[in-house]
Every structure is written in structure tokens, then in C-alpha cells.
N, C-alpha and C. Protein backbone atom coordinates (compact mmCIF):
# COMPACT_ATOMS: atom_id res chain seq x y z
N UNK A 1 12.44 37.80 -44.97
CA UNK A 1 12.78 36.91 -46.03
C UNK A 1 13.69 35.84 -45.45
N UNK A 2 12.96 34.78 -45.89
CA UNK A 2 14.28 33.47 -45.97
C UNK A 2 15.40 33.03 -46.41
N UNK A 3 16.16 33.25 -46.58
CA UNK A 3 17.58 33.28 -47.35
C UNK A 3 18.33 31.11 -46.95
N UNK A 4 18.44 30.79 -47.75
CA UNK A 4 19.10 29.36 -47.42
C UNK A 4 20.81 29.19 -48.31
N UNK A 5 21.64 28.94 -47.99
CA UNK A 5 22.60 28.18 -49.05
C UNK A 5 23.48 27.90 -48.33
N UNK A 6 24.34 27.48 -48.87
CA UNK A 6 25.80 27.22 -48.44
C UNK A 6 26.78 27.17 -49.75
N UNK A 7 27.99 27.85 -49.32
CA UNK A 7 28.05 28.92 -48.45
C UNK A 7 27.23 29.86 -47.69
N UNK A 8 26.80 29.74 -46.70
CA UNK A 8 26.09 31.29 -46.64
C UNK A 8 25.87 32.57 -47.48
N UNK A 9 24.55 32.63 -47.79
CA UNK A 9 24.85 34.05 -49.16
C UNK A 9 25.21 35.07 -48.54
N UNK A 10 25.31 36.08 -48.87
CA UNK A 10 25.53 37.70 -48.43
C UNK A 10 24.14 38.15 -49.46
N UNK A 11 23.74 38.91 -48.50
CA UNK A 11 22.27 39.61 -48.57
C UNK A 11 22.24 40.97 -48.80
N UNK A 12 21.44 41.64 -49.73
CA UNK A 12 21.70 43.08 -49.83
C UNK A 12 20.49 43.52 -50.10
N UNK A 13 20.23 44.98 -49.49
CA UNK A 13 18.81 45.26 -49.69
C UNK A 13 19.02 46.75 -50.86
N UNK A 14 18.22 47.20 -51.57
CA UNK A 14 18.54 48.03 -52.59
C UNK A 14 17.25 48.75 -52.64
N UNK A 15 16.45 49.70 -52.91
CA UNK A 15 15.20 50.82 -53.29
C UNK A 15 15.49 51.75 -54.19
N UNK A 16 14.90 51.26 -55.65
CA UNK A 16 15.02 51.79 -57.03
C UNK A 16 16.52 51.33 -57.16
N UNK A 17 17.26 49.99 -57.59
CA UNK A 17 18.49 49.86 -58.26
C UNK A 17 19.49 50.72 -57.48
N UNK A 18 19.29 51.10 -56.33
CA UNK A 18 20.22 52.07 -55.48
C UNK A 18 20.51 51.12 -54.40
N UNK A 19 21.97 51.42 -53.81
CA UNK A 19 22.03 50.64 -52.58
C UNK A 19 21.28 51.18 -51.12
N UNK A 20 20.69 50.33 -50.73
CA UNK A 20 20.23 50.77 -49.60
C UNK A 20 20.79 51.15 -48.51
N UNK A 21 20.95 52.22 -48.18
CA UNK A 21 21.67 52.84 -46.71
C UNK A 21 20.83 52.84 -44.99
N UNK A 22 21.37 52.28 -44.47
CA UNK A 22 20.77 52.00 -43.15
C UNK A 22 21.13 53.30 -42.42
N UNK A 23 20.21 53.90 -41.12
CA UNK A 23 20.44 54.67 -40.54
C UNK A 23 19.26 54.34 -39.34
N UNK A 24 18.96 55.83 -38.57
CA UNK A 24 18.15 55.52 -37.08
C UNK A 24 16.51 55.06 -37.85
N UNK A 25 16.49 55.23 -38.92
CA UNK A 25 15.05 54.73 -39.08
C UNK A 25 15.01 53.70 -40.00
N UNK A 26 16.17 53.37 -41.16
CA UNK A 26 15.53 52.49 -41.70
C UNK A 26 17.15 51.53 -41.41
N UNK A 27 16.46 50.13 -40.77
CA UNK A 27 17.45 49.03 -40.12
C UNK A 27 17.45 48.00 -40.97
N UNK A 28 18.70 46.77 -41.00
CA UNK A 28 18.22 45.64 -41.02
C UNK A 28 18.52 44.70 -40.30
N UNK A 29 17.77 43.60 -40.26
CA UNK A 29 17.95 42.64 -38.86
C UNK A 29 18.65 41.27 -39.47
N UNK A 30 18.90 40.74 -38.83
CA UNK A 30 19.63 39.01 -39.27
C UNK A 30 19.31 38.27 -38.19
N UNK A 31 18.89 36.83 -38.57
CA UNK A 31 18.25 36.10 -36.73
C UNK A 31 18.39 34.60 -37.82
N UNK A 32 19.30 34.35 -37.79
CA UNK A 32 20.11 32.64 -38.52
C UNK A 32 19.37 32.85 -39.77
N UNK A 33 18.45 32.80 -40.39
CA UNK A 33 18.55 32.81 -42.18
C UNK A 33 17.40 33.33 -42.12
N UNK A 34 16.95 34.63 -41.83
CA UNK A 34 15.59 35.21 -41.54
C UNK A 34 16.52 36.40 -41.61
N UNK A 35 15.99 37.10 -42.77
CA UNK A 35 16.69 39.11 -42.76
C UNK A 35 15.44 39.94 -43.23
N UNK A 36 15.22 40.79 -42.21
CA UNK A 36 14.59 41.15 -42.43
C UNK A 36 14.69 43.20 -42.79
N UNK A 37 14.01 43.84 -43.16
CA UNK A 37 14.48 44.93 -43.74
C UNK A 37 13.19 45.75 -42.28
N UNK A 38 13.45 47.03 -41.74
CA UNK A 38 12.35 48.38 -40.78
C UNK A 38 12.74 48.84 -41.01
N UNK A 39 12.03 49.76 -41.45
CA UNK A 39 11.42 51.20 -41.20
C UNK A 39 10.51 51.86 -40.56
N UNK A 40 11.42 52.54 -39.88
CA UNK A 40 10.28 53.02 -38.82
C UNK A 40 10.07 55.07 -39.14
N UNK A 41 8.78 55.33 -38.73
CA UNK A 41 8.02 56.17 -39.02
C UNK A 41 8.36 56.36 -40.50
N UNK A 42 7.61 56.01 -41.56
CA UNK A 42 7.65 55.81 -43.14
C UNK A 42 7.41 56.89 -43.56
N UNK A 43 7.97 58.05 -44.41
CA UNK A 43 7.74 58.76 -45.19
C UNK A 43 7.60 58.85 -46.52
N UNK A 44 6.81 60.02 -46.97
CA UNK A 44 6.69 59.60 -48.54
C UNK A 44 7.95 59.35 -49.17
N UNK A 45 8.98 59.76 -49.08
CA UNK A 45 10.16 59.50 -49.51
C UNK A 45 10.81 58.21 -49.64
N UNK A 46 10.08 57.52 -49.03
CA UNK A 46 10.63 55.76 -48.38
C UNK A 46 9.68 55.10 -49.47
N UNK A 47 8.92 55.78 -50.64
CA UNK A 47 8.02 54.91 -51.21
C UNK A 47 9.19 54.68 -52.53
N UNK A 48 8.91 53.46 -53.07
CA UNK A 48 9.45 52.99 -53.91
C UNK A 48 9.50 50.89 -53.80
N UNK A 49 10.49 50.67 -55.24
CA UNK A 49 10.65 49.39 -55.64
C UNK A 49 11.45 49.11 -54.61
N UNK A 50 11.70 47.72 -54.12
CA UNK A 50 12.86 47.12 -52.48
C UNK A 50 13.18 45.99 -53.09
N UNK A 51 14.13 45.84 -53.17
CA UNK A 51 14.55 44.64 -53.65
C UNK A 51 15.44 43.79 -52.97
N UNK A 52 15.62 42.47 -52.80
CA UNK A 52 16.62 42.01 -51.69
C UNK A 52 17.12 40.89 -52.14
N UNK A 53 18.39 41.04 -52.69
CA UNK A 53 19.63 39.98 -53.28
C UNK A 53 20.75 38.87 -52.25
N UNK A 54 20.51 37.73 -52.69
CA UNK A 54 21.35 37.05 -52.06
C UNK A 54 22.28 36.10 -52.63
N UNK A 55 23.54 36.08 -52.55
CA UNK A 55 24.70 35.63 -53.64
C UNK A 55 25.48 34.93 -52.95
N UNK A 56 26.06 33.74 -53.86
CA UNK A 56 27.17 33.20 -52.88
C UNK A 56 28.15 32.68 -54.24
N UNK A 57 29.11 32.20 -54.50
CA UNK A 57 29.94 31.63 -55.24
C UNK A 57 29.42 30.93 -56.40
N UNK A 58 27.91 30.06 -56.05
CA UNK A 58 27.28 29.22 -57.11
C UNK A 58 26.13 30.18 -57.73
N UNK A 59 25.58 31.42 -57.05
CA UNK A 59 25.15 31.89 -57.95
C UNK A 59 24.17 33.23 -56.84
N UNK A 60 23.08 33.41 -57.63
CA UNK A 60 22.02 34.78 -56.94
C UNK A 60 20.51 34.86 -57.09
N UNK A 61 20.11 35.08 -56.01
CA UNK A 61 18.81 35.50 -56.17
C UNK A 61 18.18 36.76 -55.83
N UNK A 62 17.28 36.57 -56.02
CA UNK A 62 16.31 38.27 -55.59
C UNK A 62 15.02 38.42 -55.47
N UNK A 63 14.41 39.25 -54.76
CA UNK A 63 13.33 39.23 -54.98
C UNK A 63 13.10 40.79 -54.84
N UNK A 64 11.79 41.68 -54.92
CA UNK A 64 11.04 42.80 -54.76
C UNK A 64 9.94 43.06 -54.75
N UNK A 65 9.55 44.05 -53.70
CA UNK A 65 8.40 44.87 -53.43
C UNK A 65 8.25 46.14 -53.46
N UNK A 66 7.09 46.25 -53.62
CA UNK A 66 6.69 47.79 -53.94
C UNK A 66 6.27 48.75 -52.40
N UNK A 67 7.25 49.34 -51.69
CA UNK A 67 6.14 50.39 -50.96
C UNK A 67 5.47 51.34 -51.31
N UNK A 68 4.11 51.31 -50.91
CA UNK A 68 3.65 52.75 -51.58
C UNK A 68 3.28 53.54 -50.20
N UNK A 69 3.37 54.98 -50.16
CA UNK A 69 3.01 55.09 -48.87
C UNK A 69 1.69 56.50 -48.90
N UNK A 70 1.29 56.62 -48.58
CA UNK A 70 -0.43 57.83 -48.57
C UNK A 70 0.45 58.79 -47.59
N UNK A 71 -0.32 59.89 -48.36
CA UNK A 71 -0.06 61.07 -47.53
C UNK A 71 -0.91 62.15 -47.56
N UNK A 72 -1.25 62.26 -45.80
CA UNK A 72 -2.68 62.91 -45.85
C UNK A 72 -2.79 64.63 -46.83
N UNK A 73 -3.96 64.48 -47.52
CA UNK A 73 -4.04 65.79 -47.98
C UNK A 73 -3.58 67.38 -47.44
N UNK A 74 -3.36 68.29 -48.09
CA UNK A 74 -2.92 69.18 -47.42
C UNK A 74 -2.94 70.22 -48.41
N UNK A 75 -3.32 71.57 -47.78
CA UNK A 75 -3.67 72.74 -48.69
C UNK A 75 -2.62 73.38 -48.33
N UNK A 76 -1.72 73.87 -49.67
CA UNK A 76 -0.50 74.64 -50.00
C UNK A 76 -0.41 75.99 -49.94
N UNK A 77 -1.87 75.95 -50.18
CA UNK A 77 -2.75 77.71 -50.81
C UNK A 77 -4.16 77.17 -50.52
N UNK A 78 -4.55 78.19 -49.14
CA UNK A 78 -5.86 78.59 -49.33
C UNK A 78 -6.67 79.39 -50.08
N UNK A 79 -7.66 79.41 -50.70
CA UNK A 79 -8.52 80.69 -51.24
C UNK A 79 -8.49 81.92 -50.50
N UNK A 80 -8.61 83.03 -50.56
CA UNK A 80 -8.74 84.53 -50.49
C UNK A 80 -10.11 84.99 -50.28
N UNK A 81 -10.55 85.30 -49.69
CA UNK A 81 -12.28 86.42 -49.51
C UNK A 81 -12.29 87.08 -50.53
N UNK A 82 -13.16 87.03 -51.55
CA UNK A 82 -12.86 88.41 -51.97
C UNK A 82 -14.40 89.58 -52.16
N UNK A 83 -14.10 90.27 -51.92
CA UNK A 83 -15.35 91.46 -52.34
C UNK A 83 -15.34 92.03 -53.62
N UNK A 84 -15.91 92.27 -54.38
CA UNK A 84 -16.67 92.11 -55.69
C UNK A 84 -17.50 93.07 -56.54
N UNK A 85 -17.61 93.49 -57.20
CA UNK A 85 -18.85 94.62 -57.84
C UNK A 85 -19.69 93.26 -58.44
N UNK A 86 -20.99 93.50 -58.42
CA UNK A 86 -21.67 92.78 -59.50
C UNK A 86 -21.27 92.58 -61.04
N UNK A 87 -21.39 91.74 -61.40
CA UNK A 87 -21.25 91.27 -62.83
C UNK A 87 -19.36 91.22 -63.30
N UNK A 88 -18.55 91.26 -61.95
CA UNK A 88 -17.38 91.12 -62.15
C UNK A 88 -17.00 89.11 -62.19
N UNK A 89 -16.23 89.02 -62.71
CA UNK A 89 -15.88 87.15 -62.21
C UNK A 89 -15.02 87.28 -60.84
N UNK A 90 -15.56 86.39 -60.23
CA UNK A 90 -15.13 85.83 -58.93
C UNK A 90 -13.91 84.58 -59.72
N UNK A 91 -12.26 84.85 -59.12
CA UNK A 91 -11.87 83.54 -59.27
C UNK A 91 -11.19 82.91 -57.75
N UNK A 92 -11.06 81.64 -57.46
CA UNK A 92 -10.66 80.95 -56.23
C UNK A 92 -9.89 80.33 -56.68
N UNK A 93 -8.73 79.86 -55.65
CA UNK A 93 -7.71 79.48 -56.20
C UNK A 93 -7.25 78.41 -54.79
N UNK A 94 -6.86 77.34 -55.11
CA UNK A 94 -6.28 76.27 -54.07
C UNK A 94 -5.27 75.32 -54.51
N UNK A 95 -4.13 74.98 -53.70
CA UNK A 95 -3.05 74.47 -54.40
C UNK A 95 -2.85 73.23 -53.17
N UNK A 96 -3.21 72.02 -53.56
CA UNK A 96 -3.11 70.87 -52.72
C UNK A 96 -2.23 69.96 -52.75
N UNK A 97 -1.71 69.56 -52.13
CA UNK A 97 -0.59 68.03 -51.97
C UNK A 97 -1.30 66.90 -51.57
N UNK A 98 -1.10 65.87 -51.49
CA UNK A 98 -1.26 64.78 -50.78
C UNK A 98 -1.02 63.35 -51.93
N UNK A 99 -1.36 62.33 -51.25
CA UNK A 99 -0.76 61.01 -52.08
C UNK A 99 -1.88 59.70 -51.66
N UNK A 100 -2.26 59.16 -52.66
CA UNK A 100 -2.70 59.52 -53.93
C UNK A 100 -3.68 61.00 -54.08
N UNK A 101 -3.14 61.58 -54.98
CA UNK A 101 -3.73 63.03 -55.34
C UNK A 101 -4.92 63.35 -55.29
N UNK A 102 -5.50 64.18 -54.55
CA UNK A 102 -6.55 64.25 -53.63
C UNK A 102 -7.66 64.96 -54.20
N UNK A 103 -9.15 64.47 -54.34
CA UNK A 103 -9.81 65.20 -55.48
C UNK A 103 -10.43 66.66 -54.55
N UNK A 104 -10.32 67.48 -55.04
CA UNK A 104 -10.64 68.66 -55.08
C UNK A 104 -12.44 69.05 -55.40
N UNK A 105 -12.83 69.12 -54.53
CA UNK A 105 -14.92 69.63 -54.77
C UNK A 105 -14.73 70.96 -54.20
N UNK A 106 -15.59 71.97 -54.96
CA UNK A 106 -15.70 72.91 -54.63
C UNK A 106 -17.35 73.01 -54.06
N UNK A 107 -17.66 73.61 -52.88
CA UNK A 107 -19.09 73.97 -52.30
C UNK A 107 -19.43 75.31 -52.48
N UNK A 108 -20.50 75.95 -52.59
CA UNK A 108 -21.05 77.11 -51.89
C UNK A 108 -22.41 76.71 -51.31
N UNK A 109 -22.33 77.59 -50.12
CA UNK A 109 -23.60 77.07 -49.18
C UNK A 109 -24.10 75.96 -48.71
N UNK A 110 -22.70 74.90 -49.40
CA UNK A 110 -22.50 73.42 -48.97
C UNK A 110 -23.61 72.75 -50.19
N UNK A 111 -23.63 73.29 -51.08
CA UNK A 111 -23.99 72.98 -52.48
C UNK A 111 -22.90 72.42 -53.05
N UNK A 112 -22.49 71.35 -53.76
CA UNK A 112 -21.60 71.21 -54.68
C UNK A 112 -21.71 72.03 -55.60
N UNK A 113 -20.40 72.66 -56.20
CA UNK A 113 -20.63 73.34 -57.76
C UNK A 113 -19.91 72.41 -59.00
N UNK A 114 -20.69 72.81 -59.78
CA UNK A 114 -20.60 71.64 -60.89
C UNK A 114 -19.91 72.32 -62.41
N UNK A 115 -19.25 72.55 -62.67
CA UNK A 115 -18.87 73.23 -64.19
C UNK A 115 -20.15 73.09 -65.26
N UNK A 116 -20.07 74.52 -66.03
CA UNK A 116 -21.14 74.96 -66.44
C UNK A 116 -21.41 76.45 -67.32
N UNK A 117 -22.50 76.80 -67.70
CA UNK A 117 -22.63 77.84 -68.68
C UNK A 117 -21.04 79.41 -67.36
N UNK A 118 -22.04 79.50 -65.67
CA UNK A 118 -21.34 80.60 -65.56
C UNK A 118 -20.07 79.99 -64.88
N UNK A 119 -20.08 78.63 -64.70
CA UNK A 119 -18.74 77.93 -63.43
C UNK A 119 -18.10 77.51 -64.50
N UNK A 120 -16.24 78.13 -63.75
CA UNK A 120 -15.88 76.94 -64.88
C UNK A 120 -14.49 76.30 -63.75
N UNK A 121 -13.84 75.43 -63.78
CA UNK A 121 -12.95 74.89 -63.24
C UNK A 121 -11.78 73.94 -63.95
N UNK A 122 -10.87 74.53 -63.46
CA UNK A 122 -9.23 74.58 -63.81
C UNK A 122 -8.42 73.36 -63.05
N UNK A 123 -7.64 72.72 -63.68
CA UNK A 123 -6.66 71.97 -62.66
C UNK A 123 -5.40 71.92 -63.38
N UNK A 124 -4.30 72.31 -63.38
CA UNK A 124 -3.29 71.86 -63.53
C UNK A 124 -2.23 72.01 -62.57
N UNK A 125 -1.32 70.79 -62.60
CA UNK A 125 -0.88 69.96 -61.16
C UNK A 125 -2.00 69.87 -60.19
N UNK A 126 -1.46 70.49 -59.34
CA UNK A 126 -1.99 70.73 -58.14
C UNK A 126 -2.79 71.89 -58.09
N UNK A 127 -2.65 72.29 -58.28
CA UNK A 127 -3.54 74.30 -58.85
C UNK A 127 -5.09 73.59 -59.53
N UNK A 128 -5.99 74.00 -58.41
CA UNK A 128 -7.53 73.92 -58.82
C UNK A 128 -8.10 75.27 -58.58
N UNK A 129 -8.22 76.16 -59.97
CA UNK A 129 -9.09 76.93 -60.21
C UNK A 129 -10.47 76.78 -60.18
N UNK A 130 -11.47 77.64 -59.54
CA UNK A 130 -13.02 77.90 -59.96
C UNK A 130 -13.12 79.18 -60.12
N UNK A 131 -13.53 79.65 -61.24
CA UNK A 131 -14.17 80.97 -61.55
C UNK A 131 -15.47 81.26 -62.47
């Protein structure tokens, strides 16, 4: 960002209405009226609103952006084997993370299964039932 005035403003960077705290990963730079905000290796945690204020005696500005950051899928809970008597229900159970929330297909025999008279399938949160 470009920052201009005189006085010189004082510049502040903020994520969600919070002040922003600098440390080994997230820096900021100054190079004559050029400030710029890194982060380096981004975690989901680093996602949010950024906002960057600059003030001087006659008055303030601001501006903001949104980071959003993806995060690869990941199974919390695998399914179980299970062995069975005939005419008992089979249920499977999988509990996933990731960002944006990651759709869940269930296969057998690399068939998709589809909900139905004997399938039925569950989701709440993260918890995807098939039984």
C-alpha cells in the first residue's frame, strides 16, 4: 500500500478490528511511502478481514482485505471393517476437516452410492454417516 501525507501518517495494520501483532512469520515492511504487510507460511488461522489505517493530525484513512486461506482435506475418523450377519445394517462413519468443506462421496466397488429405499446418508458438521 501507498500511504502519502504530510505530516507523515502513522500506519497500522489490524485482522478482524484487532491490533495486529508482528512476529517470525507475520512482518511489516516500510521502503519511503510503500508498507507493506508478510506472511509467511499462511495458516488457516491467518484467514480473516486486514485492514490498514493511516492517520496524521488532519485526519485518516483505511482500507481492507479479505484473506481466505484452503486447507487441504483431511480425515479425522476413518471408517471401521466391519463383519456382519445378513440382513443386519451396515453403518460407516467418517469425520472430515478441510477448508472450504470438503464434499464427502461414498463408493462401493468404485460405484458411487446414492441415497435411497436401502442407503441412507447423514451429515452433521463434519460427521458423514452411510448406513
Amino acid at each position: 500500500m501507498v500511504v502519502k501525507g504530510w505530516p507523515k501518517p502513522v500506519v497500522k495494520w489490524s485482522i478482524e478490528n484487532q491490533p495486529l501483532v508482528e512476529g517470525k512469520r507475520i512482518q511489516t515492511k516500510v521502503k519511503d511511502d510503500s508498507y507493506t504487510l508478510f506472511i509467511d507460511e499462511v495458516q488457516f488461522a491467518d484467514e480473516g478481514e486486514y485492514r490498514c489505517t493511516a492517520s496524521n493530525e488532519y485526519g485518516q484513512v483505511e482500507c481492507a482485505c479479505e484473506l481466505l486461506v484452503n486447507e487441504v482435506p483431511e480425515f479425522l475418523k476413518r471408517p471401521n471393517d466391519l463383519t456382519i450377519e445378513e440382513g443386519s445394517d451396515a453403518i460407516f462413519e467418517v469425520e472430515v476437516n478441510g477448508h472450504p468443506e470438503p464434499e464427502v462421496l461414498w463408493l462401493k466397488d468404485d460405484v458411487l452410492q446414492r441415497p435411497g429405499d436401502r442407503i441412507e446418508m447423514i451429515k452433521e458438521e463434519n460427521v458423514h454417516t452411510l448406513g
